[in-house]
PDB file of N, CA and C in Angstrom:
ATOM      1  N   UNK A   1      -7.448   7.499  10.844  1.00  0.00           N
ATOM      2  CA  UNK A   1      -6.985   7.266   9.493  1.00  0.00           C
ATOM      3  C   UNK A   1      -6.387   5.862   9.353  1.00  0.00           C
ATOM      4  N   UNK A   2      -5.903   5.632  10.120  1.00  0.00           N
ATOM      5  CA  UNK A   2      -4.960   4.149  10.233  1.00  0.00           C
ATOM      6  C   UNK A   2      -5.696   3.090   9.968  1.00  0.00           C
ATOM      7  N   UNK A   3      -7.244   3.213  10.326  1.00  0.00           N
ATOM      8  CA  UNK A   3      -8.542   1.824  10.036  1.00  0.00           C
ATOM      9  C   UNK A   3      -8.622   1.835   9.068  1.00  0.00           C
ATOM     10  N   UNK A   4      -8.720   2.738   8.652  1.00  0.00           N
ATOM     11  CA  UNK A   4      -9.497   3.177   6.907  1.00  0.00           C
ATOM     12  C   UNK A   4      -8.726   2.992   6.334  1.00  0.00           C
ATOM     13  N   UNK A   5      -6.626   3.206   6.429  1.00  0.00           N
ATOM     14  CA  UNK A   5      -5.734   2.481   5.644  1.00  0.00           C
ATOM     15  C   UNK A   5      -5.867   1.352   5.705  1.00  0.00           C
ATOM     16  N   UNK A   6      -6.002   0.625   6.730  1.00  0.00           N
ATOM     17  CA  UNK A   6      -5.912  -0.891   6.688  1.00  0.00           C
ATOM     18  C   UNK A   6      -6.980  -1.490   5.932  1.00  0.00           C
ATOM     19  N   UNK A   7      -8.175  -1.037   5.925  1.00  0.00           N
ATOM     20  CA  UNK A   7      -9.401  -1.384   5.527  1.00  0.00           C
ATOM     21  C   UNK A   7      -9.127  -1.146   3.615  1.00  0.00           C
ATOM     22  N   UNK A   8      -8.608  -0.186   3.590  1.00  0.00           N
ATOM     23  CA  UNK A   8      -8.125  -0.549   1.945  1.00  0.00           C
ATOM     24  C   UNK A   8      -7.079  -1.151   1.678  1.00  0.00           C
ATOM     25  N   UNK A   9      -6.112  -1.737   2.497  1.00  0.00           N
ATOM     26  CA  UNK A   9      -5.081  -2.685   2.332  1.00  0.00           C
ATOM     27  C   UNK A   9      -5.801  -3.896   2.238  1.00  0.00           C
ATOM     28  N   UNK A  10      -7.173  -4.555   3.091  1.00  0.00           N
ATOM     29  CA  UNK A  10      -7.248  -5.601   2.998  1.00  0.00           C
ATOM     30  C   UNK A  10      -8.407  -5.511   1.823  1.00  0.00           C
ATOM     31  N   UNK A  11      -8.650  -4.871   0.974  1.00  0.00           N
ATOM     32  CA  UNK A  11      -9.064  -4.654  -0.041  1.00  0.00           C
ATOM     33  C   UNK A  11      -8.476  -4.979  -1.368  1.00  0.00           C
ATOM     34  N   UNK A  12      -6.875  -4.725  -1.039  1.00  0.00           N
ATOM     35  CA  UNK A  12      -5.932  -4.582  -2.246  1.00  0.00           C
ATOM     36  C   UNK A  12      -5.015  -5.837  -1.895  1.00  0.00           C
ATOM     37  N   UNK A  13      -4.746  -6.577  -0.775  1.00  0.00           N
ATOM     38  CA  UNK A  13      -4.688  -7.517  -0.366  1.00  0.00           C
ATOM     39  C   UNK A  13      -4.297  -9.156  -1.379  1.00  0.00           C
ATOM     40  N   UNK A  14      -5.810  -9.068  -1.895  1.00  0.00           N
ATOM     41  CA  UNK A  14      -5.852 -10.418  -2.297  1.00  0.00           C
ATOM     42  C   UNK A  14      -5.590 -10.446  -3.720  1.00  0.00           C
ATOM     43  N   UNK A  15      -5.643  -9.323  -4.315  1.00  0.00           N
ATOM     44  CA  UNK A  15      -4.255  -8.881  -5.468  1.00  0.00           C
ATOM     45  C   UNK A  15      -3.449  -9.531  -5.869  1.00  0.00           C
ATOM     46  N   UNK A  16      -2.525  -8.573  -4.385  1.00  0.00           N
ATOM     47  CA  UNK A  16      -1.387  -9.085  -4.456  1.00  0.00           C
ATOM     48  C   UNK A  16      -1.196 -10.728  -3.949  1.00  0.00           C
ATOM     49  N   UNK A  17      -1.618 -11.241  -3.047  1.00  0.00           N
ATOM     50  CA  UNK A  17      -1.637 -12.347  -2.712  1.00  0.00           C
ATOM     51  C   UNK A  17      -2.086 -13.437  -4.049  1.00  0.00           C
ATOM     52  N   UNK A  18      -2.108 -13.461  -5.080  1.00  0.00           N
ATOM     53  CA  UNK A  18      -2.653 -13.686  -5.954  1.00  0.00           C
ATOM     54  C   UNK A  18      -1.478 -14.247  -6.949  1.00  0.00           C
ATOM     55  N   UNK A  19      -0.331 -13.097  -6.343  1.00  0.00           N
ATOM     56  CA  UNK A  19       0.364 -13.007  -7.040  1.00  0.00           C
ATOM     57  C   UNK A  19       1.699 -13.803  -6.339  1.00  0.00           C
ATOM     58  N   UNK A  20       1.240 -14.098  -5.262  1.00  0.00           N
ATOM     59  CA  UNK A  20       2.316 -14.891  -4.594  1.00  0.00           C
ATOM     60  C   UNK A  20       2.920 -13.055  -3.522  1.00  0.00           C
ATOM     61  N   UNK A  21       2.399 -12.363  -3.173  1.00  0.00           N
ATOM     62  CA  UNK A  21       3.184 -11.378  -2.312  1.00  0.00           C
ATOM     63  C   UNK A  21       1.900 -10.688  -1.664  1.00  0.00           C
ATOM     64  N   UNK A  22       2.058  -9.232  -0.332  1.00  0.00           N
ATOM     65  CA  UNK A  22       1.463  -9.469   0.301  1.00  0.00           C
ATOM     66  C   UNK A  22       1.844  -7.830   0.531  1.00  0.00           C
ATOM     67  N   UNK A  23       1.257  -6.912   1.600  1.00  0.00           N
ATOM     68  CA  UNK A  23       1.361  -5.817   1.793  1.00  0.00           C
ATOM     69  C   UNK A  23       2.133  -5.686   3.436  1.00  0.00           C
ATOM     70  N   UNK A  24       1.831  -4.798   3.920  1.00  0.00           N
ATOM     71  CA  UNK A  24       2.464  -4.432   5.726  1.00  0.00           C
ATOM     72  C   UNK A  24       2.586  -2.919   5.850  1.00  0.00           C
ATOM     73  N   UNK A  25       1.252  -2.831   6.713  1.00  0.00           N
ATOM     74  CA  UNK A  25       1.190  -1.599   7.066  1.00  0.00           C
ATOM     75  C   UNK A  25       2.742  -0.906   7.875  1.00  0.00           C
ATOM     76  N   UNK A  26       3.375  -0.162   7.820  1.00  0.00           N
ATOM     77  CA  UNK A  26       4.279   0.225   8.769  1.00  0.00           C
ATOM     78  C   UNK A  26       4.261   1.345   9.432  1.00  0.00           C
ATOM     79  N   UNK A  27       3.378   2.346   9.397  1.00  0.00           N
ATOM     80  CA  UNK A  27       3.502   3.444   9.276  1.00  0.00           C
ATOM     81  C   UNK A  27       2.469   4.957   8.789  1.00  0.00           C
ATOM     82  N   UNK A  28       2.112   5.853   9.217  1.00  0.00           N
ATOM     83  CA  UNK A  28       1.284   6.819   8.666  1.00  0.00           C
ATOM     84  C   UNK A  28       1.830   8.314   9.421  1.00  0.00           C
ATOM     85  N   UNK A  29       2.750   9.432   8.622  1.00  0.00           N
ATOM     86  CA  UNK A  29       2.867  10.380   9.343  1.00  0.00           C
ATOM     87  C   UNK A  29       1.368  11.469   9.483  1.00  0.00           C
ATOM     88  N   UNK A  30       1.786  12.476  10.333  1.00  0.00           N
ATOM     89  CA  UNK A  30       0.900  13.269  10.379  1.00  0.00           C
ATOM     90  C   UNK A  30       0.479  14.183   8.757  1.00  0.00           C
ATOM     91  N   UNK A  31       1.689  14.134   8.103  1.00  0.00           N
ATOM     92  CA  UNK A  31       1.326  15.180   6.779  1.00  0.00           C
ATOM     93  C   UNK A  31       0.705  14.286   5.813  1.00  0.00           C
ATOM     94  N   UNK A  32      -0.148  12.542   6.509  1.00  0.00           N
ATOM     95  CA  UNK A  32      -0.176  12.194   5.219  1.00  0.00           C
ATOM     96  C   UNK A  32       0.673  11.167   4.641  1.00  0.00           C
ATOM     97  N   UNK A  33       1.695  10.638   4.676  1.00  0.00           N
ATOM     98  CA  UNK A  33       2.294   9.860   3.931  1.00  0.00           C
ATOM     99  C   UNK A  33       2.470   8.632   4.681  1.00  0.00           C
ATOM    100  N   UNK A  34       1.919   7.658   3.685  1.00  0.00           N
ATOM    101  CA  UNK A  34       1.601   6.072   4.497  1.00  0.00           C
ATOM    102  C   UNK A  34       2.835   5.074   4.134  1.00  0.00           C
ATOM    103  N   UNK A  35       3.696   4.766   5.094  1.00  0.00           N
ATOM    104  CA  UNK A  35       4.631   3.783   4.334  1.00  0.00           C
ATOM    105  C   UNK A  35       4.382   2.210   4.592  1.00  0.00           C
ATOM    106  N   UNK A  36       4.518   1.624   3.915  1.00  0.00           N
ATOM    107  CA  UNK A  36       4.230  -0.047   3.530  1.00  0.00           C
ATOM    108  C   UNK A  36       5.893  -0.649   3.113  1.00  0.00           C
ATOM    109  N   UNK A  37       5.414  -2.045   3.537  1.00  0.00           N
ATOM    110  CA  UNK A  37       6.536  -2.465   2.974  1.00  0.00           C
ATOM    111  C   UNK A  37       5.955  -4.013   2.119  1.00  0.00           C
ATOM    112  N   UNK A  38       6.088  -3.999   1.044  1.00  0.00           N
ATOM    113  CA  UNK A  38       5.782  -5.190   0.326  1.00  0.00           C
ATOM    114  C   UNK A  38       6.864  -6.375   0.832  1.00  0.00           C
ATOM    115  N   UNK A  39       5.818  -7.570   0.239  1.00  0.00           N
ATOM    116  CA  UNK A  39       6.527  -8.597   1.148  1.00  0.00           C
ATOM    117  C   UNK A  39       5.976  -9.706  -0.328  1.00  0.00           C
ATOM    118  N   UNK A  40       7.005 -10.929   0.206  1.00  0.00           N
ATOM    119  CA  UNK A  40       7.293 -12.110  -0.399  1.00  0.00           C
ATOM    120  C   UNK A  40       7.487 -11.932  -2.277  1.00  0.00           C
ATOM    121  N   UNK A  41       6.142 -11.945  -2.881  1.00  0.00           N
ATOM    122  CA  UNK A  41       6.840 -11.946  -4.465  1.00  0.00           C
ATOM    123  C   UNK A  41       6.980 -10.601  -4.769  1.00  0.00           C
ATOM    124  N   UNK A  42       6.390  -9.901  -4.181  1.00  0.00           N
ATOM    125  CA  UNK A  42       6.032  -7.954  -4.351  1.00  0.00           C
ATOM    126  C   UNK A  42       7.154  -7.249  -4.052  1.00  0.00           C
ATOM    127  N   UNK A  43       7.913  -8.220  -2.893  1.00  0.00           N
ATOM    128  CA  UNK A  43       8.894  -7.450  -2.416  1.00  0.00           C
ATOM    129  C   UNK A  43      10.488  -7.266  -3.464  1.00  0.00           C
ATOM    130  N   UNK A  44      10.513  -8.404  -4.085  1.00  0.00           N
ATOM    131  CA  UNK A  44      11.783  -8.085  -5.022  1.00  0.00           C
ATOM    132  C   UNK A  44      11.333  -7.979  -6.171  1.00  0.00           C
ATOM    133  N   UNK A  45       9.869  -7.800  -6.897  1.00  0.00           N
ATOM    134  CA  UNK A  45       9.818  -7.629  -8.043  1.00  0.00           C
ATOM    135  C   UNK A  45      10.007  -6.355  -8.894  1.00  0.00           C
ATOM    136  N   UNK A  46      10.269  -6.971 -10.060  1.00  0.00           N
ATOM    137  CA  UNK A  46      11.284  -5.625 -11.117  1.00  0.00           C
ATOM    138  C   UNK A  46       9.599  -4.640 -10.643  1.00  0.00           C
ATOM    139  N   UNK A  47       8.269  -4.816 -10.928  1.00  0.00           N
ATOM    140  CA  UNK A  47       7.317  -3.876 -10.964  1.00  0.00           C
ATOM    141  C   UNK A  47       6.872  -3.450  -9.411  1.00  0.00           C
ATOM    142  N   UNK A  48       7.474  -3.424  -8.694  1.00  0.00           N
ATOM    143  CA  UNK A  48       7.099  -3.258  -7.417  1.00  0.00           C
ATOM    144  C   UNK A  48       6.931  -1.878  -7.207  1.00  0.00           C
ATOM    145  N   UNK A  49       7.639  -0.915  -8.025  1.00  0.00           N
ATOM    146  CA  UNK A  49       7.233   0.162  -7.840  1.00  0.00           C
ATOM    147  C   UNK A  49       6.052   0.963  -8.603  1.00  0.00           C
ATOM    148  N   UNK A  50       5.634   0.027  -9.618  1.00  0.00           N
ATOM    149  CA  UNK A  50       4.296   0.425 -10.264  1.00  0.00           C
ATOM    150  C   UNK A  50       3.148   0.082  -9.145  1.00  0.00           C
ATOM    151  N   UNK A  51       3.500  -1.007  -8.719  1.00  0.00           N
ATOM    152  CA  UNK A  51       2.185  -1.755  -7.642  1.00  0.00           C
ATOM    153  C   UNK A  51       2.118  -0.753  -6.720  1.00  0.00           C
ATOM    154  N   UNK A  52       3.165   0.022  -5.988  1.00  0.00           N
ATOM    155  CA  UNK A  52       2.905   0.932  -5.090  1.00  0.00           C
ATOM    156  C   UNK A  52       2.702   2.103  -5.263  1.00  0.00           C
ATOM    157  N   UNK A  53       3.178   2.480  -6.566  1.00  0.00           N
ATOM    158  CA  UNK A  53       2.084   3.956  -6.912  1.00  0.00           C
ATOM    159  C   UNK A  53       0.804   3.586  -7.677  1.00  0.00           C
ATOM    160  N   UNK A  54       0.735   2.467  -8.842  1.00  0.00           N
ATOM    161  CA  UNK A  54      -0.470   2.486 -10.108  1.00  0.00           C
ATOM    162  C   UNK A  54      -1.602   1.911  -9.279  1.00  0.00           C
ATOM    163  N   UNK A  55      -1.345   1.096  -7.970  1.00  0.00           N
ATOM    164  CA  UNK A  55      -2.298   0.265  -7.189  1.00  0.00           C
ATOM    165  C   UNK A  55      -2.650   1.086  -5.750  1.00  0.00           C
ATOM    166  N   UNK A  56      -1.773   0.743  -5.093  1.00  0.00           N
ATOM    167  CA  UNK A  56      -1.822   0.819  -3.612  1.00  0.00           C
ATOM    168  C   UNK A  56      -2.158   2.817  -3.524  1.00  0.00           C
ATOM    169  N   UNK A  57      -1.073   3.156  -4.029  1.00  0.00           N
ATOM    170  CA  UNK A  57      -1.135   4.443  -3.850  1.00  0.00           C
ATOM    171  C   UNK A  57      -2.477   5.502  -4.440  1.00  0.00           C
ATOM    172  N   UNK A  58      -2.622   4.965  -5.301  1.00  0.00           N
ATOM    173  CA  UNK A  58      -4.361   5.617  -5.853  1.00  0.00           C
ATOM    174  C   UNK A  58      -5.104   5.026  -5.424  1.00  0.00           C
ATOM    175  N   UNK A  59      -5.550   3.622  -4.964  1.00  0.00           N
ATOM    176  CA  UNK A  59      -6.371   3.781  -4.226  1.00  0.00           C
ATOM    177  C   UNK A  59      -6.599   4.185  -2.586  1.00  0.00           C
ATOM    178  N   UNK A  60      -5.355   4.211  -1.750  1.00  0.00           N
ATOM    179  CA  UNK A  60      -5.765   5.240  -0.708  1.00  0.00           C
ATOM    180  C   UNK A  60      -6.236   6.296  -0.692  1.00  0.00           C
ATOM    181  N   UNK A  61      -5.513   6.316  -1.869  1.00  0.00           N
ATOM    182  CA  UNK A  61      -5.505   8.362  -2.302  1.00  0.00           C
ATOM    183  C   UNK A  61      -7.627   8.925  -2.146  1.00  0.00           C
ATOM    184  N   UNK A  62      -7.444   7.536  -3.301  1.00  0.00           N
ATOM    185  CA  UNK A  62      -9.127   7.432  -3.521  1.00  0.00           C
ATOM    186  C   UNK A  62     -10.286   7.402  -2.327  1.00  0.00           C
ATOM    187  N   UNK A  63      -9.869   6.605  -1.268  1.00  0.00           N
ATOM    188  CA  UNK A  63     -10.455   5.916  -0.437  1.00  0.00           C
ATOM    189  C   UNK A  63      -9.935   6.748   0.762  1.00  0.00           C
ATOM    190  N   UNK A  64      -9.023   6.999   1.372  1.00  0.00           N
ATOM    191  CA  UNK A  64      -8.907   8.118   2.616  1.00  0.00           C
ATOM    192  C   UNK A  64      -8.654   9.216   2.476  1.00  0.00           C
ATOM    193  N   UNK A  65      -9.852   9.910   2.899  1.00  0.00           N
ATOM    194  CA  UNK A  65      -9.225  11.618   3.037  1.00  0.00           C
ATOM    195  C   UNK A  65      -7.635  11.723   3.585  1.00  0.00           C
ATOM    196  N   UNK A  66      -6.473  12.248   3.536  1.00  0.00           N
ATOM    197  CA  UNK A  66      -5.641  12.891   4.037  1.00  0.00           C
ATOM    198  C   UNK A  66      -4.544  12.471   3.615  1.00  0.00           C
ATOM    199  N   UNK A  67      -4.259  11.237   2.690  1.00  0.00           N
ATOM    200  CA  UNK A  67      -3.419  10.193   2.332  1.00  0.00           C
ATOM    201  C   UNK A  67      -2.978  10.529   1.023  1.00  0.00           C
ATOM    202  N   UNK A  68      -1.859  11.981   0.919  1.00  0.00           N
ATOM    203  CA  UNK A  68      -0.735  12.503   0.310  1.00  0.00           C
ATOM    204  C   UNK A  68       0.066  11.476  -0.266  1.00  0.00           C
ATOM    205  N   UNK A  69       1.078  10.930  -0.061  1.00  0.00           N
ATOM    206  CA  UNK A  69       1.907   9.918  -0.781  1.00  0.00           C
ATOM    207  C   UNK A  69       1.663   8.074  -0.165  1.00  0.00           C
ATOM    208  N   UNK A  70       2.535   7.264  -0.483  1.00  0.00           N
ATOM    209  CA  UNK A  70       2.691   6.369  -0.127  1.00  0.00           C
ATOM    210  C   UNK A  70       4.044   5.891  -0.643  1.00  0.00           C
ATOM    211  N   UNK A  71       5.157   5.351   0.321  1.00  0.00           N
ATOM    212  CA  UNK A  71       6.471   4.558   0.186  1.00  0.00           C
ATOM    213  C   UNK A  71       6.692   3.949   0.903  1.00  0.00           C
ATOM    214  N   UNK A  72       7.686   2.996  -0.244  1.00  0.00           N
ATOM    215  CA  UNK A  72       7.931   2.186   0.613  1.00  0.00           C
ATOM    216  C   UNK A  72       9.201   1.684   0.828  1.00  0.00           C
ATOM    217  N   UNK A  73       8.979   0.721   2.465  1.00  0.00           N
ATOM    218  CA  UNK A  73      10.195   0.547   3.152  1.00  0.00           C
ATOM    219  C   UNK A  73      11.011  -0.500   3.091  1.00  0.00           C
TER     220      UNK A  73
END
């Protein structure tokens, strides 16, 4: 599961990089829940928590079987 997260991180990637900020895998428990930690403009922005559910989080959802939530750290 962990390729296939990364493989849609560097998908969603250049996004954010776009935007001046950047993603970081940290993490994947067994039930499913992938935690990330946004970095540089992503990381203190007021919408950072839309980017990690309206973006990041639907498309794992979309793209890996088993990938229940996503938060972040």
């Amino acid at each position: 599961m962990k390729e296939l997260v990364n493989k849609s991180l560097e998908r969603i990637r250049p996004i954010l990089q776009r935007d001046g900020g950047d993603v970081e895998l940290v993490d994947i428990t067994e039930e499913g829940v992938v935690s990330v930690r946004l970095q540089g403009a992503c990381g203190n922005c007021p919408g950072s928590m839309m980017t990690l559910k309206m973006l990041i989080e639907q498309t794992l959802k979309q793209e890996v079987d088993g990938v229940n939530e996503v938060i972040g750290v």
